[in-house]
PDB file of N, CA and C in Angstrom:
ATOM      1  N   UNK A   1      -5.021 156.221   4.451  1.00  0.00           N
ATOM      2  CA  UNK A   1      -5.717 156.703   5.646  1.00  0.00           C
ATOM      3  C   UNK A   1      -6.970 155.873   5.942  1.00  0.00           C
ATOM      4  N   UNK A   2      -7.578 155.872   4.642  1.00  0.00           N
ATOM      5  CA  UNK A   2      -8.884 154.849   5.031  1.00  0.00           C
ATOM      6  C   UNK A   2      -8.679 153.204   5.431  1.00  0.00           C
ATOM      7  N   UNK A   3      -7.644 152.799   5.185  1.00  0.00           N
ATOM      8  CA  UNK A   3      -6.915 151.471   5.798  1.00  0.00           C
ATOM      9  C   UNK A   3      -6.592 151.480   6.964  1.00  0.00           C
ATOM     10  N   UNK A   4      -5.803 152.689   7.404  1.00  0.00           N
ATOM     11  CA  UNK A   4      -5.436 152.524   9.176  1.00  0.00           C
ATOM     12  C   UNK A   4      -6.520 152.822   9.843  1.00  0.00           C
ATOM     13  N   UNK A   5      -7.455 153.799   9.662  1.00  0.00           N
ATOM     14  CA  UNK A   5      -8.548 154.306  10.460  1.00  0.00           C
ATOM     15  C   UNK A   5      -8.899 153.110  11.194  1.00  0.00           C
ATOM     16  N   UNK A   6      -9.738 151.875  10.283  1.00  0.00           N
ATOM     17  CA  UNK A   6     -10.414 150.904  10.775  1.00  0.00           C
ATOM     18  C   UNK A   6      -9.598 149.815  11.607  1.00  0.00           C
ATOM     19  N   UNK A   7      -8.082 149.620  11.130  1.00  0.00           N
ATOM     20  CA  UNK A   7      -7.005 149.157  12.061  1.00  0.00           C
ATOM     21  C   UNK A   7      -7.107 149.511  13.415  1.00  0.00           C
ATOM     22  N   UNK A   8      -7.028 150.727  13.420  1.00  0.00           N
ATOM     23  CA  UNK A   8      -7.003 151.288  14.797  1.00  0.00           C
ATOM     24  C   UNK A   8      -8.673 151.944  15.508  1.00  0.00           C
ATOM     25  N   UNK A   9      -9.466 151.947  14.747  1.00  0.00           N
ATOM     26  CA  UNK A   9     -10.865 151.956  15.390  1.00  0.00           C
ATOM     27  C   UNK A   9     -11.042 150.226  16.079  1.00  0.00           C
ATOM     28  N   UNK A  10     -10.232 149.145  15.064  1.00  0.00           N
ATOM     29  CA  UNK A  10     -10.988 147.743  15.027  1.00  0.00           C
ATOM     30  C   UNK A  10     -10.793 147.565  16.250  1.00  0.00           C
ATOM     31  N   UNK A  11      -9.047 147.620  16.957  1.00  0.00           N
ATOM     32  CA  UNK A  11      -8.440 147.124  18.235  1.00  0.00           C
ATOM     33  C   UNK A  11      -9.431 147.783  19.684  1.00  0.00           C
ATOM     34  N   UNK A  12      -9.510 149.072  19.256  1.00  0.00           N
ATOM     35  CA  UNK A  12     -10.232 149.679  20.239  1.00  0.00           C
ATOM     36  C   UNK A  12     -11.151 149.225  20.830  1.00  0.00           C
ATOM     37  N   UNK A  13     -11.817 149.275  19.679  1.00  0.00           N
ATOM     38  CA  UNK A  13     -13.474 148.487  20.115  1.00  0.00           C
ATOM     39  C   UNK A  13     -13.178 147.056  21.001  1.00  0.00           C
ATOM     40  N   UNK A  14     -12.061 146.436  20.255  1.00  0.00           N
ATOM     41  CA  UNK A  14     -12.568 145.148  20.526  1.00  0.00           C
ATOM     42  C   UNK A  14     -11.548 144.966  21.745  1.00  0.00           C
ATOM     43  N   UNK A  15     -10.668 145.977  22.570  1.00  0.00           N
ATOM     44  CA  UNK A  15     -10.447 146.513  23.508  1.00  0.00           C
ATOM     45  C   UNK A  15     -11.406 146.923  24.746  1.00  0.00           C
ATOM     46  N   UNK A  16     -12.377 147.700  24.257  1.00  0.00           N
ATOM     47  CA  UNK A  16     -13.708 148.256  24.907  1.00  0.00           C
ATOM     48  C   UNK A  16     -14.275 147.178  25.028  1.00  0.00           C
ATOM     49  N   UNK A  17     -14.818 146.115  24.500  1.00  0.00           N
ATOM     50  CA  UNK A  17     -15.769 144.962  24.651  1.00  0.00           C
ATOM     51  C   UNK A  17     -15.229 144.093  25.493  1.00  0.00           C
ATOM     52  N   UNK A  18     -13.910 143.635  25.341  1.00  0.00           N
ATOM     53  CA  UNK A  18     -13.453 142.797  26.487  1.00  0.00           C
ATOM     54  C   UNK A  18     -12.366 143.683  27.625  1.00  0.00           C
ATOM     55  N   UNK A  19     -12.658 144.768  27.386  1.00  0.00           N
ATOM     56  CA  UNK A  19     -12.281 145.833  28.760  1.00  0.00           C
ATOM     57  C   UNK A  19     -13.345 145.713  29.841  1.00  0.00           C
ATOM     58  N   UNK A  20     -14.368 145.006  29.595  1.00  0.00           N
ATOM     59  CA  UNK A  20     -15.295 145.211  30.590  1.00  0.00           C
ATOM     60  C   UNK A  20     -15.197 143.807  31.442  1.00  0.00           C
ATOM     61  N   UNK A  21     -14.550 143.041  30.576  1.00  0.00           N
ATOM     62  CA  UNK A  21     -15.128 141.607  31.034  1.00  0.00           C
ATOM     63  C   UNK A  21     -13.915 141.277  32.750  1.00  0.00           C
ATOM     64  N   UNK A  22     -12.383 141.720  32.459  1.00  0.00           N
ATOM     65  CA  UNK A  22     -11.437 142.001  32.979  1.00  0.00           C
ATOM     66  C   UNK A  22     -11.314 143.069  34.348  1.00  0.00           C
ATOM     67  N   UNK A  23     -12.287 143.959  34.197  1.00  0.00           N
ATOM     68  CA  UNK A  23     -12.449 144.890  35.203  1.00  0.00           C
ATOM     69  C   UNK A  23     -13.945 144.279  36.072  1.00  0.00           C
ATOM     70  N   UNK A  24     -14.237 143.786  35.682  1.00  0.00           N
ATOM     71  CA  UNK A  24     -15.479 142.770  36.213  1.00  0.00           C
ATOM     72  C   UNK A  24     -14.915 141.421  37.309  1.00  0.00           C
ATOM     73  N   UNK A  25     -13.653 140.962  36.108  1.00  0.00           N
ATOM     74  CA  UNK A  25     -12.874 140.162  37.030  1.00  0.00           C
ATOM     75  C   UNK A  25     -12.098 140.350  37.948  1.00  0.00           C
ATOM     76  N   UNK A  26     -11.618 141.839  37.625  1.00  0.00           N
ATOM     77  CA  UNK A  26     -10.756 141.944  39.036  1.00  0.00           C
ATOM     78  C   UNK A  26     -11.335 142.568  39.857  1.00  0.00           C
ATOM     79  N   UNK A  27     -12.736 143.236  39.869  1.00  0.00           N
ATOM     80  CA  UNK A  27     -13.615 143.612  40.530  1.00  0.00           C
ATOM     81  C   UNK A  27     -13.858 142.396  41.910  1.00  0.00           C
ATOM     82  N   UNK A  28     -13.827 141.239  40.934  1.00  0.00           N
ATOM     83  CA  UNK A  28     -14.725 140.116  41.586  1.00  0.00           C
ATOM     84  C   UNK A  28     -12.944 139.701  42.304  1.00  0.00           C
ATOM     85  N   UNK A  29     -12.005 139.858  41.936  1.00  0.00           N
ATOM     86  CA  UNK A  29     -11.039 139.032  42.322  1.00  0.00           C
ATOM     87  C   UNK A  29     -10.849 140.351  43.501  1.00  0.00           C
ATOM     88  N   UNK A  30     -10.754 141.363  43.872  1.00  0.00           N
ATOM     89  CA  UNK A  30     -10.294 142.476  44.511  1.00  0.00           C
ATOM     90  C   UNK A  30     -11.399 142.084  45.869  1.00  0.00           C
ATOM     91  N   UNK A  31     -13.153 142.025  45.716  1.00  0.00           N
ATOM     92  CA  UNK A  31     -14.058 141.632  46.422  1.00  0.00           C
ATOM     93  C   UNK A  31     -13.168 140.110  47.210  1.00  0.00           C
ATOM     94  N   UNK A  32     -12.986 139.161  46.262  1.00  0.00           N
ATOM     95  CA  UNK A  32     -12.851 137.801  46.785  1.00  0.00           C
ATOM     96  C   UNK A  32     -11.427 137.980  48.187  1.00  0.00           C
ATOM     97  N   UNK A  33     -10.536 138.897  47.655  1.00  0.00           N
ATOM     98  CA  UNK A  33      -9.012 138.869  48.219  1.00  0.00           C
ATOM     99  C   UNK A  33      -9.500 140.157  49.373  1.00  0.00           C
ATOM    100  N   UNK A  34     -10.435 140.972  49.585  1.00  0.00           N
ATOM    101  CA  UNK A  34     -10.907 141.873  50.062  1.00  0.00           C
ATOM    102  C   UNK A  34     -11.611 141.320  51.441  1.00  0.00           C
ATOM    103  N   UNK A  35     -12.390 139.980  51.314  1.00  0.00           N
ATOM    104  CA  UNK A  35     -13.412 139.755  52.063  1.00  0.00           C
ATOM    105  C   UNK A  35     -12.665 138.739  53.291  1.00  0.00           C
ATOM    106  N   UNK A  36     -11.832 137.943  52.675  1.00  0.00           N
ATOM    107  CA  UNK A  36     -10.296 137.721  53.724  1.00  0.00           C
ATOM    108  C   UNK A  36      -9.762 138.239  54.775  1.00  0.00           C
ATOM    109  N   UNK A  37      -8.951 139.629  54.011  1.00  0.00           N
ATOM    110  CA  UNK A  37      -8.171 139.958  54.601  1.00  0.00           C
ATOM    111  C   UNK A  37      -9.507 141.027  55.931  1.00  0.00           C
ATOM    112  N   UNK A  38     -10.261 141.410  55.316  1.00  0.00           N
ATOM    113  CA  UNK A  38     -11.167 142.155  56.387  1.00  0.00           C
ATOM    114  C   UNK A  38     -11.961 141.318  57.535  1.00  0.00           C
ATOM    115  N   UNK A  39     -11.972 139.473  57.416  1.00  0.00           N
ATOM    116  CA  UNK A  39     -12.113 138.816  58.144  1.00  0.00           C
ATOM    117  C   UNK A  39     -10.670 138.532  59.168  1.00  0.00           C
ATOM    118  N   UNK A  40      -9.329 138.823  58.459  1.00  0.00           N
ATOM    119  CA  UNK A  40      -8.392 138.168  59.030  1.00  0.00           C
ATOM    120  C   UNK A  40      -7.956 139.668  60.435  1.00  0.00           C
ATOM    121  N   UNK A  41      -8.575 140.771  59.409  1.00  0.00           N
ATOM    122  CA  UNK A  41      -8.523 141.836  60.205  1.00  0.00           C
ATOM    123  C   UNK A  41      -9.196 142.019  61.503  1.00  0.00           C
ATOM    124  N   UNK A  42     -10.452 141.757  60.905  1.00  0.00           N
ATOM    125  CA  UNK A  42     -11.620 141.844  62.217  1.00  0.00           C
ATOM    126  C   UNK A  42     -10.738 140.595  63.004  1.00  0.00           C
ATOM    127  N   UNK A  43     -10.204 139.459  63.015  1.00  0.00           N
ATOM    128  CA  UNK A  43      -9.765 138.255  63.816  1.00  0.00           C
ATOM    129  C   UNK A  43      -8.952 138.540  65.088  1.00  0.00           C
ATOM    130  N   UNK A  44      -7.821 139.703  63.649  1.00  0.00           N
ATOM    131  CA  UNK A  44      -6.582 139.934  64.519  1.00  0.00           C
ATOM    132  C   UNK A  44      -7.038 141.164  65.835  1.00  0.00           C
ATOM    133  N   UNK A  45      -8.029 141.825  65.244  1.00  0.00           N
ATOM    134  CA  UNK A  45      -8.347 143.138  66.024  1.00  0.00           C
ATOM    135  C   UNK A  45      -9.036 142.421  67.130  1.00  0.00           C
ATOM    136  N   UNK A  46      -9.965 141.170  67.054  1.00  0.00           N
ATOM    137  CA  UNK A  46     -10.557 140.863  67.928  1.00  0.00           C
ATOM    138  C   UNK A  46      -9.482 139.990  68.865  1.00  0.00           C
ATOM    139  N   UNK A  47      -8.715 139.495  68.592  1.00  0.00           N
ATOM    140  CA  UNK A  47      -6.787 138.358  69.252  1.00  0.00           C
ATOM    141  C   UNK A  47      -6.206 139.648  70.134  1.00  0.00           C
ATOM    142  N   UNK A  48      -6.271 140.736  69.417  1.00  0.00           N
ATOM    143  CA  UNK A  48      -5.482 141.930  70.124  1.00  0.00           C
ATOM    144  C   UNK A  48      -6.650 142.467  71.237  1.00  0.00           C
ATOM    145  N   UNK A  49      -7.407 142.687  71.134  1.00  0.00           N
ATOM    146  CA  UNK A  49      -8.289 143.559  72.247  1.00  0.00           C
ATOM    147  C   UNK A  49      -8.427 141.973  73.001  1.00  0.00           C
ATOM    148  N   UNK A  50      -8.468 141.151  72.981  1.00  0.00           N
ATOM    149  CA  UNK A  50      -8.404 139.733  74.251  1.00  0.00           C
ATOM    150  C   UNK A  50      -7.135 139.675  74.550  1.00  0.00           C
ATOM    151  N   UNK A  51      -5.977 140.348  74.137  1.00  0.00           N
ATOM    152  CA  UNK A  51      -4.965 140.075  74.914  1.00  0.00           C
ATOM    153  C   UNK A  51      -4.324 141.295  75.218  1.00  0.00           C
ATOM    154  N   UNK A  52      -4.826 142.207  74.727  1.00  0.00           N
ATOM    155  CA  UNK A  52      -4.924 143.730  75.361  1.00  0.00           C
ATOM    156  C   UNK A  52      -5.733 143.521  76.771  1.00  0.00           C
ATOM    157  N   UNK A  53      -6.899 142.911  76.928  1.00  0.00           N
ATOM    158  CA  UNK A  53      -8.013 142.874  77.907  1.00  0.00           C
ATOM    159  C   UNK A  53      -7.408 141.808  79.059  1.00  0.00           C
ATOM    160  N   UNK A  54      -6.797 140.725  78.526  1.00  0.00           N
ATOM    161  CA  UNK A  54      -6.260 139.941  79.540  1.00  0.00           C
ATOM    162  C   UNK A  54      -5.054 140.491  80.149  1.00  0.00           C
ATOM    163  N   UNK A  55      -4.515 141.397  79.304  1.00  0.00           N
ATOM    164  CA  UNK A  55      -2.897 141.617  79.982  1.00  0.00           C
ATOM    165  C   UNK A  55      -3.395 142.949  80.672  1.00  0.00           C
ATOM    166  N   UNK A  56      -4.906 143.901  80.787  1.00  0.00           N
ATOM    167  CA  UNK A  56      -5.256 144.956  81.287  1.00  0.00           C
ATOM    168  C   UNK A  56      -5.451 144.088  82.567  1.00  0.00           C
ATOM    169  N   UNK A  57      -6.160 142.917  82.321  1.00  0.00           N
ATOM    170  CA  UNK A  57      -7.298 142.071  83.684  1.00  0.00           C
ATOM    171  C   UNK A  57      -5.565 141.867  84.699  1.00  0.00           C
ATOM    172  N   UNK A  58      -4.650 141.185  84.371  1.00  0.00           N
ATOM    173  CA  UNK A  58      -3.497 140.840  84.628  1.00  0.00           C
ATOM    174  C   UNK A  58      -3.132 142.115  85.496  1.00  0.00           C
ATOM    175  N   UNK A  59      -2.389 142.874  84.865  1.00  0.00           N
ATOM    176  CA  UNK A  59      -2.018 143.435  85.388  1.00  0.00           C
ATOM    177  C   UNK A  59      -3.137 144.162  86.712  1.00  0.00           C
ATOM    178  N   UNK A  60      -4.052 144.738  86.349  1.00  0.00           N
ATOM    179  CA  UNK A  60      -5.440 145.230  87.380  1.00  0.00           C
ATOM    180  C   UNK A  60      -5.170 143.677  88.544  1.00  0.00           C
ATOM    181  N   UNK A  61      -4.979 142.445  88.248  1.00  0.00           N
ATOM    182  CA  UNK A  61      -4.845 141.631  89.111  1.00  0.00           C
ATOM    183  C   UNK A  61      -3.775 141.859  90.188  1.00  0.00           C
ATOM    184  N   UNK A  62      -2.797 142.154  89.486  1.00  0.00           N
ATOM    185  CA  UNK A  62      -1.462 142.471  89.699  1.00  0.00           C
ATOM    186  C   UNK A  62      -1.437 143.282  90.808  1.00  0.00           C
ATOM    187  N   UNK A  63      -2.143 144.354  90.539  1.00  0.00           N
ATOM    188  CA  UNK A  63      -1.980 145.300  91.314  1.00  0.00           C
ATOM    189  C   UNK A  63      -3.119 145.266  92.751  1.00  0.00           C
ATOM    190  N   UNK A  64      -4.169 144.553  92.509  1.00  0.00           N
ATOM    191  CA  UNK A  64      -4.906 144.432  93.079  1.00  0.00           C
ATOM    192  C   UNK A  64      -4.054 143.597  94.157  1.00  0.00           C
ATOM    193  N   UNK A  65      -3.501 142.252  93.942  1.00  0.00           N
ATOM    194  CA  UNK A  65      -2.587 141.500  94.977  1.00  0.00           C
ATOM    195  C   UNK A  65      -1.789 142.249  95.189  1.00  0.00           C
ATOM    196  N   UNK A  66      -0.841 143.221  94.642  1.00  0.00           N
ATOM    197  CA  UNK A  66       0.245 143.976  95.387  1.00  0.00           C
ATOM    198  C   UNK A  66      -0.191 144.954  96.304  1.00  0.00           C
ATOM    199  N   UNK A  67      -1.657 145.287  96.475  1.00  0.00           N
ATOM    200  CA  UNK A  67      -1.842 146.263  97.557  1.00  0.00           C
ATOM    201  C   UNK A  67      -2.298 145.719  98.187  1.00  0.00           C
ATOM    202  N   UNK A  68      -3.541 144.610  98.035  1.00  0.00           N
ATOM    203  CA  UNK A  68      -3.174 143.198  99.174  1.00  0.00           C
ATOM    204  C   UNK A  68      -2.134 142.558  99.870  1.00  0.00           C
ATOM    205  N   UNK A  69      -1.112 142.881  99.513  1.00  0.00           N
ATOM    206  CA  UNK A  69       0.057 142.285  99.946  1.00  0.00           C
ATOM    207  C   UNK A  69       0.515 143.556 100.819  1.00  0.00           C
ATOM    208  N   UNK A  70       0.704 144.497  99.686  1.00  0.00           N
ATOM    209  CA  UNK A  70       1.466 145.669 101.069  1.00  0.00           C
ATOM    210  C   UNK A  70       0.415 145.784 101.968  1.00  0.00           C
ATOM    211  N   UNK A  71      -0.584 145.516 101.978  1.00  0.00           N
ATOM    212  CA  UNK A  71      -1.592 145.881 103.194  1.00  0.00           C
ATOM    213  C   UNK A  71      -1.430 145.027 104.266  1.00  0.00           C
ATOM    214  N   UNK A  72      -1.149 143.829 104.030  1.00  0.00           N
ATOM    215  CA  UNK A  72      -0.535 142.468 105.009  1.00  0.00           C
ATOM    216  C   UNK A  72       0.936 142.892 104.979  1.00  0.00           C
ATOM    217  N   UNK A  73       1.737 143.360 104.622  1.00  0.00           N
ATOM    218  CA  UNK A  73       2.767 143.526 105.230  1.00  0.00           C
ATOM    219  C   UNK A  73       3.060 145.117 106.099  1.00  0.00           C
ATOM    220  N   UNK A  74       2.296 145.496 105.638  1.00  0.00           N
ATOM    221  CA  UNK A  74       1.979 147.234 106.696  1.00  0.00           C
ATOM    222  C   UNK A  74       1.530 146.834 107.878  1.00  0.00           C
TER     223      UNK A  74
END
């Protein structure tokens, strides 16, 4: 018993000591892969509301000449 104790106290510890170093890294790797995709996000959100806004302007054009038009043809 007094042989395994320290077997299995030894791994732990030395589990716990470089458990920190790993959650630090993927801390930093989760931040690094995090700061991307929330730029690629903000990109796409900002690509979509300019072509949400152009195809709103478009069409508002659209319609603006089609009642210009039926108004010249009335």
């Amino acid at each position: 018993m007094k042989l395994k104790y320290p077997l299995i106290s030894g791994p732990s510890k030395r589990r716990h000591c470089t458990g920190l170093k790993p959650t630090r890294r993927s801390a930093f790797i989760l931040i690094l892969a995090y700061c991307p995709l929330q730029i690629a996000c903000r990109f796409l959100t900002f690509h979509l509301s300019i072509i949400v806004l152009h195809h709103v302007s478009l069409s508002y054009r659209g319609t603006v000449f089609y009642n210009l038009f039926k108004v010249k043809l009335l």
